[in-house]
Protein backbone atom coordinates (compact mmCIF):
# COMPACT_ATOMS: atom_id res chain seq x y z
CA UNK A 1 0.00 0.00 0.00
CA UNK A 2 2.74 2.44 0.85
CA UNK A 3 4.52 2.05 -2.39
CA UNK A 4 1.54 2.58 -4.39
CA UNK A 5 0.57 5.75 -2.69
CA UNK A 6 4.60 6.58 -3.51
CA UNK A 7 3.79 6.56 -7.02
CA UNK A 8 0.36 7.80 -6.95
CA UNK A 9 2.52 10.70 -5.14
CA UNK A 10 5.02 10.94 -7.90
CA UNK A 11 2.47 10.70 -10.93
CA UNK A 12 0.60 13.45 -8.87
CA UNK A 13 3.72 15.55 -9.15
CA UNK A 14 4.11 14.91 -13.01
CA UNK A 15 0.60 15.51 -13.57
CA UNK A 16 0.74 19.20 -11.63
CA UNK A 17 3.76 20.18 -13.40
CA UNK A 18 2.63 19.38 -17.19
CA UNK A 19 4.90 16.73 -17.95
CA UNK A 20 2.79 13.39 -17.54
CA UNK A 21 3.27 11.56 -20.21
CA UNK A 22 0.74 8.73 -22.25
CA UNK A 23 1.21 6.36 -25.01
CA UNK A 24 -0.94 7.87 -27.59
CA UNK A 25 -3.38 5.60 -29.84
CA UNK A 26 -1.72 5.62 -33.37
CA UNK A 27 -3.44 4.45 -36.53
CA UNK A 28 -2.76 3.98 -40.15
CA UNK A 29 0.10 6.49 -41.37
CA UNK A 30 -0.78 7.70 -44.98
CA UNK A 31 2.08 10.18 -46.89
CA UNK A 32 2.30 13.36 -45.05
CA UNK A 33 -0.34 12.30 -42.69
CA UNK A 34 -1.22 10.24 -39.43
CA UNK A 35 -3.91 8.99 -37.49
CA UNK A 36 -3.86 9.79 -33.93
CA UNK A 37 -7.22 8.89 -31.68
CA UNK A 38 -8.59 8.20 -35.11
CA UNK A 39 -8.09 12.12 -36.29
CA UNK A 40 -5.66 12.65 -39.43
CA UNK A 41 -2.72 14.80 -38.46
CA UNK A 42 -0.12 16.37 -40.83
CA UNK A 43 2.72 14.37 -39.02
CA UNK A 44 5.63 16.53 -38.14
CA UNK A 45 7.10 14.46 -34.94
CA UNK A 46 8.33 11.67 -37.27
CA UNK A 47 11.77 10.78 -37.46
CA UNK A 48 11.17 9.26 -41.31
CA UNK A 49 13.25 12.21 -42.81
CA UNK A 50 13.60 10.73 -46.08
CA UNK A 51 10.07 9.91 -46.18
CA UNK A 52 10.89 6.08 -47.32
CA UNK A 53 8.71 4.82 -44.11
CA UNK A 54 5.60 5.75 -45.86
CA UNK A 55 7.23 4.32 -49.83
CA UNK A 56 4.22 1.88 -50.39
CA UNK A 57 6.01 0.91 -53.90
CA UNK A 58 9.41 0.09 -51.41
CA UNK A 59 7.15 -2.08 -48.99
CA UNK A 60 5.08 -4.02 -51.50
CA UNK A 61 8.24 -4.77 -53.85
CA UNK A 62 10.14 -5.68 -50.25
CA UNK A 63 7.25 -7.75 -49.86
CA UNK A 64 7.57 -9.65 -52.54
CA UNK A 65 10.56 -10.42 -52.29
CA UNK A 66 9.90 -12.12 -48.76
CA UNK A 67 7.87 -14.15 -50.18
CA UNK A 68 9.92 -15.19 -52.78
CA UNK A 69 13.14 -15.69 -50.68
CA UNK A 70 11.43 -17.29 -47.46
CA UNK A 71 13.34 -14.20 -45.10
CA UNK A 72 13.03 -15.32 -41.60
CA UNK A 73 10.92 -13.61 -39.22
CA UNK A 74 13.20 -14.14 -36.21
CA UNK A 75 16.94 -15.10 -35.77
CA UNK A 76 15.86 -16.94 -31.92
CA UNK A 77 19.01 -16.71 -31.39
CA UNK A 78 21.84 -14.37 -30.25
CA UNK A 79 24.80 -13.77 -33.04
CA UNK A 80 27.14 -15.57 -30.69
CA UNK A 81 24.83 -18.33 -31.73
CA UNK A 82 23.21 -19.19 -34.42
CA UNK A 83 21.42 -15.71 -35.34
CA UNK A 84 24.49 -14.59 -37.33
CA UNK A 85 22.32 -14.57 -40.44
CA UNK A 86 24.34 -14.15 -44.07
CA UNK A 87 22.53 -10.69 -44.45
CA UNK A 88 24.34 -9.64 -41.55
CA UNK A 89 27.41 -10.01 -43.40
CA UNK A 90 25.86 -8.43 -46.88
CA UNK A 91 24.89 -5.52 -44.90
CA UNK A 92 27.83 -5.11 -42.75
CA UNK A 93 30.38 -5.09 -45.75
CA UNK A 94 28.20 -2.29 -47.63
CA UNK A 95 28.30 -0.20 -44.76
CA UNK A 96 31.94 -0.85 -45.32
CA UNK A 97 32.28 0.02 -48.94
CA UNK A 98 30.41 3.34 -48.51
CA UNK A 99 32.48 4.72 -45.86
CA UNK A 100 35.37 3.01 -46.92
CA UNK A 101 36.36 1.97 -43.21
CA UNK A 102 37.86 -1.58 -42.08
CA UNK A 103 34.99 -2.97 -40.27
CA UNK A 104 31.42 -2.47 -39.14
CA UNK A 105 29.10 -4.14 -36.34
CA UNK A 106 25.23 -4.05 -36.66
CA UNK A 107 23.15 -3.84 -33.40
CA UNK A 108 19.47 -3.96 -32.45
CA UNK A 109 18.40 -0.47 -32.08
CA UNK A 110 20.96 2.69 -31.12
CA UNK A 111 20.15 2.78 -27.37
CA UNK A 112 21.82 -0.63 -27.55
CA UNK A 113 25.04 0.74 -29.23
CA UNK A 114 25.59 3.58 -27.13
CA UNK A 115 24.99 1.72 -23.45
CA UNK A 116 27.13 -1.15 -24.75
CA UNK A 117 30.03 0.63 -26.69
CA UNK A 118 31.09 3.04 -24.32
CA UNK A 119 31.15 0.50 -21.42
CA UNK A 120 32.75 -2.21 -23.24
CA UNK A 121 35.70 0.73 -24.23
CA UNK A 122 35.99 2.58 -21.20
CA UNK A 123 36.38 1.79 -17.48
CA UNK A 124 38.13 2.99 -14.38
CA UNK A 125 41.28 4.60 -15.20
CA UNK A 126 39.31 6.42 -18.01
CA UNK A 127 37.67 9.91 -18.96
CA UNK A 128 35.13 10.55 -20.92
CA UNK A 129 34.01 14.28 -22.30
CA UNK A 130 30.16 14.11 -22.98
CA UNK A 131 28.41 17.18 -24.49
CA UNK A 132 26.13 18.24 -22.18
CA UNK A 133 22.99 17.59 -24.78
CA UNK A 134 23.72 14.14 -25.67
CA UNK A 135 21.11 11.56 -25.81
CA UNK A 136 20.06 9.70 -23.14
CA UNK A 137 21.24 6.73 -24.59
CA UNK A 138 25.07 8.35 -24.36
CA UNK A 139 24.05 9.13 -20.54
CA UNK A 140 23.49 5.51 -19.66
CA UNK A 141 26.32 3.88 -21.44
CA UNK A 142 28.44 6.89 -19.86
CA UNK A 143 27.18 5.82 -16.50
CA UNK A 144 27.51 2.03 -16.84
CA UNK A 145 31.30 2.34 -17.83
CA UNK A 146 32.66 3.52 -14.16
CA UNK A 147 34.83 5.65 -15.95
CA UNK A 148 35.51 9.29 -14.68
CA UNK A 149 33.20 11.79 -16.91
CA UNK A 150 32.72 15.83 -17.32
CA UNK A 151 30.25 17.04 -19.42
CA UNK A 152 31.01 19.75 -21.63
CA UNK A 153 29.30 22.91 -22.54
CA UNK A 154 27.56 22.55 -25.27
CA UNK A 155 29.13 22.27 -28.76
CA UNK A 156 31.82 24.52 -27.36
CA UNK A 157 35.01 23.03 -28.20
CA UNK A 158 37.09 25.88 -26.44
CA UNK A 159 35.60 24.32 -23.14
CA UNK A 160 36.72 20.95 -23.94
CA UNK A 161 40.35 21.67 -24.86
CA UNK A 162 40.19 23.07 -21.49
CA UNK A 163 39.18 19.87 -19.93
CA UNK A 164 41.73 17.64 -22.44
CA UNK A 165 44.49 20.00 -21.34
CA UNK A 166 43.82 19.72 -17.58
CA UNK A 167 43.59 15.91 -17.84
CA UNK A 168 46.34 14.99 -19.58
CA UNK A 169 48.43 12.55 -18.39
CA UNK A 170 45.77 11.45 -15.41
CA UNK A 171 43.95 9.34 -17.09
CA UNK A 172 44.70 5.85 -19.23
CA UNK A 173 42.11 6.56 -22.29
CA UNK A 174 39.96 10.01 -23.16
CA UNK A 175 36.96 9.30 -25.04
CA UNK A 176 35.12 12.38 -26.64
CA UNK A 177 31.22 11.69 -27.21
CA UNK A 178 28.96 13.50 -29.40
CA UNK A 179 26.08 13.53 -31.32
CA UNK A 180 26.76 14.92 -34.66
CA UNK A 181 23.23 16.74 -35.10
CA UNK A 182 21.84 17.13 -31.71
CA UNK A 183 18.26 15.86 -31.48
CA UNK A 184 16.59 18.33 -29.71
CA UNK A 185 18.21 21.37 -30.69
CA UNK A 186 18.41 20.58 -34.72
CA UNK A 187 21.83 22.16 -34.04
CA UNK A 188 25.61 20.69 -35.65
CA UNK A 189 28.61 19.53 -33.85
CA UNK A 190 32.18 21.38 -35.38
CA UNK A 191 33.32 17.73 -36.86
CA UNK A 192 36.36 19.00 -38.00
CA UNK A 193 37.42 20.64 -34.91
CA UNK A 194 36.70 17.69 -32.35
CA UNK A 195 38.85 15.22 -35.00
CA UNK A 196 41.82 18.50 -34.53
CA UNK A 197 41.31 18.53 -30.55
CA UNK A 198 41.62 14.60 -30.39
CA UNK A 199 44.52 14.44 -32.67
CA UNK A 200 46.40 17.22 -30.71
CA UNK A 201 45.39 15.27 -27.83
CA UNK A 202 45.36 11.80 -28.15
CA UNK A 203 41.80 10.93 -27.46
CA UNK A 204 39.23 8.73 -29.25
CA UNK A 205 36.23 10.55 -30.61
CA UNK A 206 32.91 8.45 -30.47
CA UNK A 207 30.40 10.32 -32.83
CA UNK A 208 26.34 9.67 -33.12
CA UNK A 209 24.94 10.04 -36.38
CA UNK A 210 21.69 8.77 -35.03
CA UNK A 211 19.90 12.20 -36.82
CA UNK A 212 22.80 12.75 -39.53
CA UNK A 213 22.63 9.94 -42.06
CA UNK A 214 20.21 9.89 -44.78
CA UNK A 215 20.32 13.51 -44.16
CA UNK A 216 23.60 14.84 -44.41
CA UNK A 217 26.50 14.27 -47.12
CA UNK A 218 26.54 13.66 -50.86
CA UNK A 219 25.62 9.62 -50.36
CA UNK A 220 23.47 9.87 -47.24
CA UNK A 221 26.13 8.75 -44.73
CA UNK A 222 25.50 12.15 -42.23
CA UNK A 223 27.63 15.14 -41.41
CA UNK A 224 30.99 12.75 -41.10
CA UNK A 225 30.82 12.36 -44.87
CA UNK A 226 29.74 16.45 -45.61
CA UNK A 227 32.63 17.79 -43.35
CA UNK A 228 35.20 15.31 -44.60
CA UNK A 229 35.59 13.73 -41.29
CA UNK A 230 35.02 10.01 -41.84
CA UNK A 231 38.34 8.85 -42.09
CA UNK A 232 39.00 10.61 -39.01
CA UNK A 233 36.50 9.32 -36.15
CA UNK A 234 37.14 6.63 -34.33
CA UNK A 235 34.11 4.95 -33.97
CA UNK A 236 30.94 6.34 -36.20
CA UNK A 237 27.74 5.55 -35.40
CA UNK A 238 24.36 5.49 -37.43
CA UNK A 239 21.11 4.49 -36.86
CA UNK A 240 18.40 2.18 -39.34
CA UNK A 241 15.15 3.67 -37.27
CA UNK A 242 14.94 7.60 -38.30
CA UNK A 243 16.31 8.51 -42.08
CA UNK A 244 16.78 4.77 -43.46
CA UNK A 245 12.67 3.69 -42.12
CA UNK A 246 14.11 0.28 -40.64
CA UNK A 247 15.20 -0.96 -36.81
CA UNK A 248 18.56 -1.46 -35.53
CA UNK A 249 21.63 0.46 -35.32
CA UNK A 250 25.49 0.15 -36.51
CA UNK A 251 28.91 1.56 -35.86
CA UNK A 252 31.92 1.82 -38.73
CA UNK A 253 35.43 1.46 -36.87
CA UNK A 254 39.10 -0.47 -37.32
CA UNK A 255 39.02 -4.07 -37.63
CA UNK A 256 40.68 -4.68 -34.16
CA UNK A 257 37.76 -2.34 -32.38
CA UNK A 258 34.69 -4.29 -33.92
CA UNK A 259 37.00 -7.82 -32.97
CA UNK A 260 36.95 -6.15 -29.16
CA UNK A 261 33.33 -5.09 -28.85
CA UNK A 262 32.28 -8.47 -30.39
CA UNK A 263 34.43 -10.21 -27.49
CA UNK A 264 33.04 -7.50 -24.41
CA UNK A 265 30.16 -5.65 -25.31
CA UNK A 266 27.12 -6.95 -23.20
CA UNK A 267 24.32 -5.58 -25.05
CA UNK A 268 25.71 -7.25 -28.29
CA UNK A 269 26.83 -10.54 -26.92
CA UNK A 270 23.50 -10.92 -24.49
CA UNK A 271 20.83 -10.10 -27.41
CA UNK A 272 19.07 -12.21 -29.53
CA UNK A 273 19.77 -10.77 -33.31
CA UNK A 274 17.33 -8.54 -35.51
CA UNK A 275 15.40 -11.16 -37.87
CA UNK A 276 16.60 -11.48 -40.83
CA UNK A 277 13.73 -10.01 -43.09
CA UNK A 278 15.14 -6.79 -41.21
CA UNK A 279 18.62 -6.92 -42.15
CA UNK A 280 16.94 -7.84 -45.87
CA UNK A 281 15.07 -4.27 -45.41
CA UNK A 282 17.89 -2.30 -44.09
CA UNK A 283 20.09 -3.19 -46.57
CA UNK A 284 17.61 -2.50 -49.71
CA UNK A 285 16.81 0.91 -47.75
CA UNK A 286 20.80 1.82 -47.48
CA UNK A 287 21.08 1.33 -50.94
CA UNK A 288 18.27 3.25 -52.02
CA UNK A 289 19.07 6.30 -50.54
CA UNK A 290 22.49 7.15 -51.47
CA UNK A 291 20.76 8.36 -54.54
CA UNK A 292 18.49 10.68 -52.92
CA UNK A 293 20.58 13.90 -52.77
CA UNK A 294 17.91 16.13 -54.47
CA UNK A 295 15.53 14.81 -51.94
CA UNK A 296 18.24 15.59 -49.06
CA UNK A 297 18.83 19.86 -51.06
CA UNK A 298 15.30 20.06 -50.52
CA UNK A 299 14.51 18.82 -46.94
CA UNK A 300 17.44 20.80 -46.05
CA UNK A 301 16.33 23.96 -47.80
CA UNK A 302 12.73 23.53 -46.53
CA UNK A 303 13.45 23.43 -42.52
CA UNK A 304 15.46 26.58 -43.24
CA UNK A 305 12.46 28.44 -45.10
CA UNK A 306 10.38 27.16 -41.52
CA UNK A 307 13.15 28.42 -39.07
CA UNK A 308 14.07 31.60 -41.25
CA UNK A 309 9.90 32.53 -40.91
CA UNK A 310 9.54 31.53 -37.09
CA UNK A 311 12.78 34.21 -37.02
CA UNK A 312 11.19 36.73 -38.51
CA UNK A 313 7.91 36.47 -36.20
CA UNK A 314 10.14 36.82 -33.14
CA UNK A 315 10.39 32.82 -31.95
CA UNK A 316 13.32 31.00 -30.95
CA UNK A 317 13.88 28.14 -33.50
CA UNK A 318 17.67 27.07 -32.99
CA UNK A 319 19.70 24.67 -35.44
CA UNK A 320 20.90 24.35 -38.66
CA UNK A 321 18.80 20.84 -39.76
CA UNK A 322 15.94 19.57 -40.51
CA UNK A 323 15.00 19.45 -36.60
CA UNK A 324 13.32 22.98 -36.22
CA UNK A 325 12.10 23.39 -32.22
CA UNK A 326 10.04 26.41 -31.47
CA UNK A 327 11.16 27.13 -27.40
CA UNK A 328 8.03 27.57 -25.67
CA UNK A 329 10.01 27.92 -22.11
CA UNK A 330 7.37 26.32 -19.52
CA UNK A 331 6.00 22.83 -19.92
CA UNK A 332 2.43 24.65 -19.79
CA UNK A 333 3.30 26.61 -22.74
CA UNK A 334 4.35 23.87 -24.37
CA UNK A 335 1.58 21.44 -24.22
CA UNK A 336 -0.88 24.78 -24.59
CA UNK A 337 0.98 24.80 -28.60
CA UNK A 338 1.01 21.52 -29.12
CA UNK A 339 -2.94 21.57 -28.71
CA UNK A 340 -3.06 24.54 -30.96
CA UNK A 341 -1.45 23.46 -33.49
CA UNK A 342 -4.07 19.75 -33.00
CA UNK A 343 -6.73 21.80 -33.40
CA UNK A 344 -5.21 22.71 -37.01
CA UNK A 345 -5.02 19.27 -38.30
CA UNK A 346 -1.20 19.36 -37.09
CA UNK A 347 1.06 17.24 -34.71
CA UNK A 348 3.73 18.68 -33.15
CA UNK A 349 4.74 16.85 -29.86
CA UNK A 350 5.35 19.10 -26.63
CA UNK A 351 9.07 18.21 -25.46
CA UNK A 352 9.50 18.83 -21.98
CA UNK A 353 12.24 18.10 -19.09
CA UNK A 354 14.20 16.02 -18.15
CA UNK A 355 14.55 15.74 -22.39
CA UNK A 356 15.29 19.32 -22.42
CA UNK A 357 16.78 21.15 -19.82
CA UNK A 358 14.24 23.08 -17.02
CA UNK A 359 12.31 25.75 -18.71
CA UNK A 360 13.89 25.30 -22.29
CA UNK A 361 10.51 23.08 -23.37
CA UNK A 362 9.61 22.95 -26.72
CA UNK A 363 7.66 22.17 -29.82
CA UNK A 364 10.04 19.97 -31.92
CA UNK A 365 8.81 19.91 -35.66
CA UNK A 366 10.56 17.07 -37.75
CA UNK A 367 10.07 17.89 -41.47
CA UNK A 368 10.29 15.34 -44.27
CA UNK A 369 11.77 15.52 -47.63
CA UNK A 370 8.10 14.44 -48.86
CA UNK A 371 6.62 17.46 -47.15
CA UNK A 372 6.35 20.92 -49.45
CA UNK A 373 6.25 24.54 -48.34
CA UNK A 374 2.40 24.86 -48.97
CA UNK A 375 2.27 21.85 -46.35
CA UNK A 376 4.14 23.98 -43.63
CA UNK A 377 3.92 27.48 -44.66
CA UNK A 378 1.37 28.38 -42.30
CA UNK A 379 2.86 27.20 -38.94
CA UNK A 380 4.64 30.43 -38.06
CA UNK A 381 0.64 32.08 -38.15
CA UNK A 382 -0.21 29.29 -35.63
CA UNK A 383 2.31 30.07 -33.06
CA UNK A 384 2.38 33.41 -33.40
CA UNK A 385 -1.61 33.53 -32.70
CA UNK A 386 -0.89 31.36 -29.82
CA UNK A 387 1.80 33.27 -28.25
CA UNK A 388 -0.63 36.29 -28.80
């Protein structure tokens, strides 16, 4: 009885300061559009950049082919095992080819990456230099390694050459983590400058493509390939579930760093393995889009039409991406947009702490490269007749 009044208590105390959350009821997505509680919604909180989620040609050729080839439905097994399927090794060496790196290692989602790379690289003895906005995902894996951390202002690389120079020669290994474009903020990590810092320094820099491939770069690999950096970071790592409309995760590195993450990461080794009609997918999907660069101009150039007009009215709309959040401030203000823009036939989920910092909640509008400005133009209006 006492615990459940505890999180009566606590549920209380979410619900009073407008950040209780609930699984919404989701329905058939259609193009630009979603159902949500059975009400179509111009869907701008999906992470489908590319818009190949919603390709009905993709899935019914994809399907097809399924039922052509016989693909699996489930490896029921870990890849330690028997769930080391031959598309594994298909998709793993054209993740190769396109960066034109040694090695790379497919997981099941990105949350699994980050909380198993980190701790299976660094331990006591160790630093690691987190930007203060990273995912949560980087948090965890951060906090399950035991190794000293500092997190760094963020994106400002003066503060962590402070923090390299003050630790050198106190620890065994520095590890610099960062997302490449930050997921909340639609903002860019300086690429070149954190490969410079770790050079001069001697760390390893870990970056997170997780919202940079499909978007970024001239073949869809993320802002590694569009600053020139690949060759350069450590250990790059990309995600299947936004841009490239699949599941699972991945990580391009040296030959000797996949051999030691297959032999010591835990949430790689203690896993059963994606099915193999995924890998099938993911690998059709990776090839598709490194031909989609005019699609890639134009979501680009569209999100900075949307932040350019929210500008204009007077709104804070950080980033340089295709991530455009409108700062509300308060969770109440927040959630009082989010309805607003409902009631228009639009959803734009209400981000609130502890995803954002305190008082830094948001609107966070994900456009699509299927999306046009006659589908968005109008959104400035709508929060600027809210905030009136």
């Amino acid at each position: 009885m006492a615990f459940h009044a505890f999180i009566h208590g606590r549920l209380d105390g979410l619900r009073r300061d407008n950040r209780l959350r609930s699984l919404p009821d989701i329905g058939e997505r259609s193009g630009k559009y979603i159902y949500v509680d059975g009400e179509p919604l111009l869907n701008l909180s999906s992470n489908d950049y590319l818009g190949l989620g919603e390709d009905r040609f993709l899935r019914d050729s994809f399907r097809d082919t399924c039922r052509a080839d016989g693909y699996a439905m489930t490896s029921s097994s870990s890849r330690l095992l028997t769930g080391n399927h031959r598309w594994y090794d298909e998709l793993e060496r054209e993740l190769e080819r396109l960066y034109s790196r040694e090695a790379a290692l497919v997981f099941n989602s990105g949350y699994h990456a980050n909380v198993g790379i980190l701790p299976a690289l660094a331990g006591r003895g160790d630093l690691i230099l987190s930007d203060r906005l990273n995912h949560a995902s980087i948090i965890d894996g951060t906090s399950i390694s035991g190794a000293a951390h500092l997190r760094y202002r963020h994106n400002d690389t003066s503060h962590i050459e402070e923090l390299l120079a003050a630790s050198q020669g106190r620890y065994r290994h520095i590890f610099i983590v960062t997302e490449s474009v930050f997921s909340m903020d639609g903002d860019l990590a300086d690429l070149r400058k954190l490969v410079e810092l770790k050079n001069r320094y001697g760390a390893v820099l870990i970056v997170d493509e997780a919202h940079g491939v499909g978007v970024f770069g001239d073949h869809g690999l993320g802002l590694c390939e569009s600053t020139g950096t690949v060759s350069s970071i450590d250990i790059i790592i990309g995600t299947f579930g936004k841009a490239f409309a699949s599941t699972g995760a991945y990580a391009v590195m040296d030959a000797v760093l996949r051999d030691y993450l297959v032999n010591t990461m835990r949430s790689f080794i203690f896993t059963t393995a994606l099915p193999p009609a995924v890998l099938a997918w993911s690998l059709m999907i990776i090839r598709k889009q490194t031909q989609m660069q005019s699609e890639r101009v134009h979501l680009l150039r569209l999100s900075s039409m949307l932040r350019g007009r929210l500008a204009d009215e007077g709104f804070e709309a950080p980033g340089q991406s295709h991530i455009v959040p409108v700062i509300t401030g308060s969770n109440e203000s927040a959630v009082s947009l989010a309805g607003t823009l409902r009631s228009a036939g639009v959803l734009g989920m209400a981000v609130r702490p502890p995803t954002v910092p305190e008082n830094r909640a948001r609107i966070r509008l994900s456009l699509r490269a299927n999306l046009q400005w006659d589908d968005i133009g109008y959104i400035p209006d709508l929060v600027k007749a809210e905030k009136a």
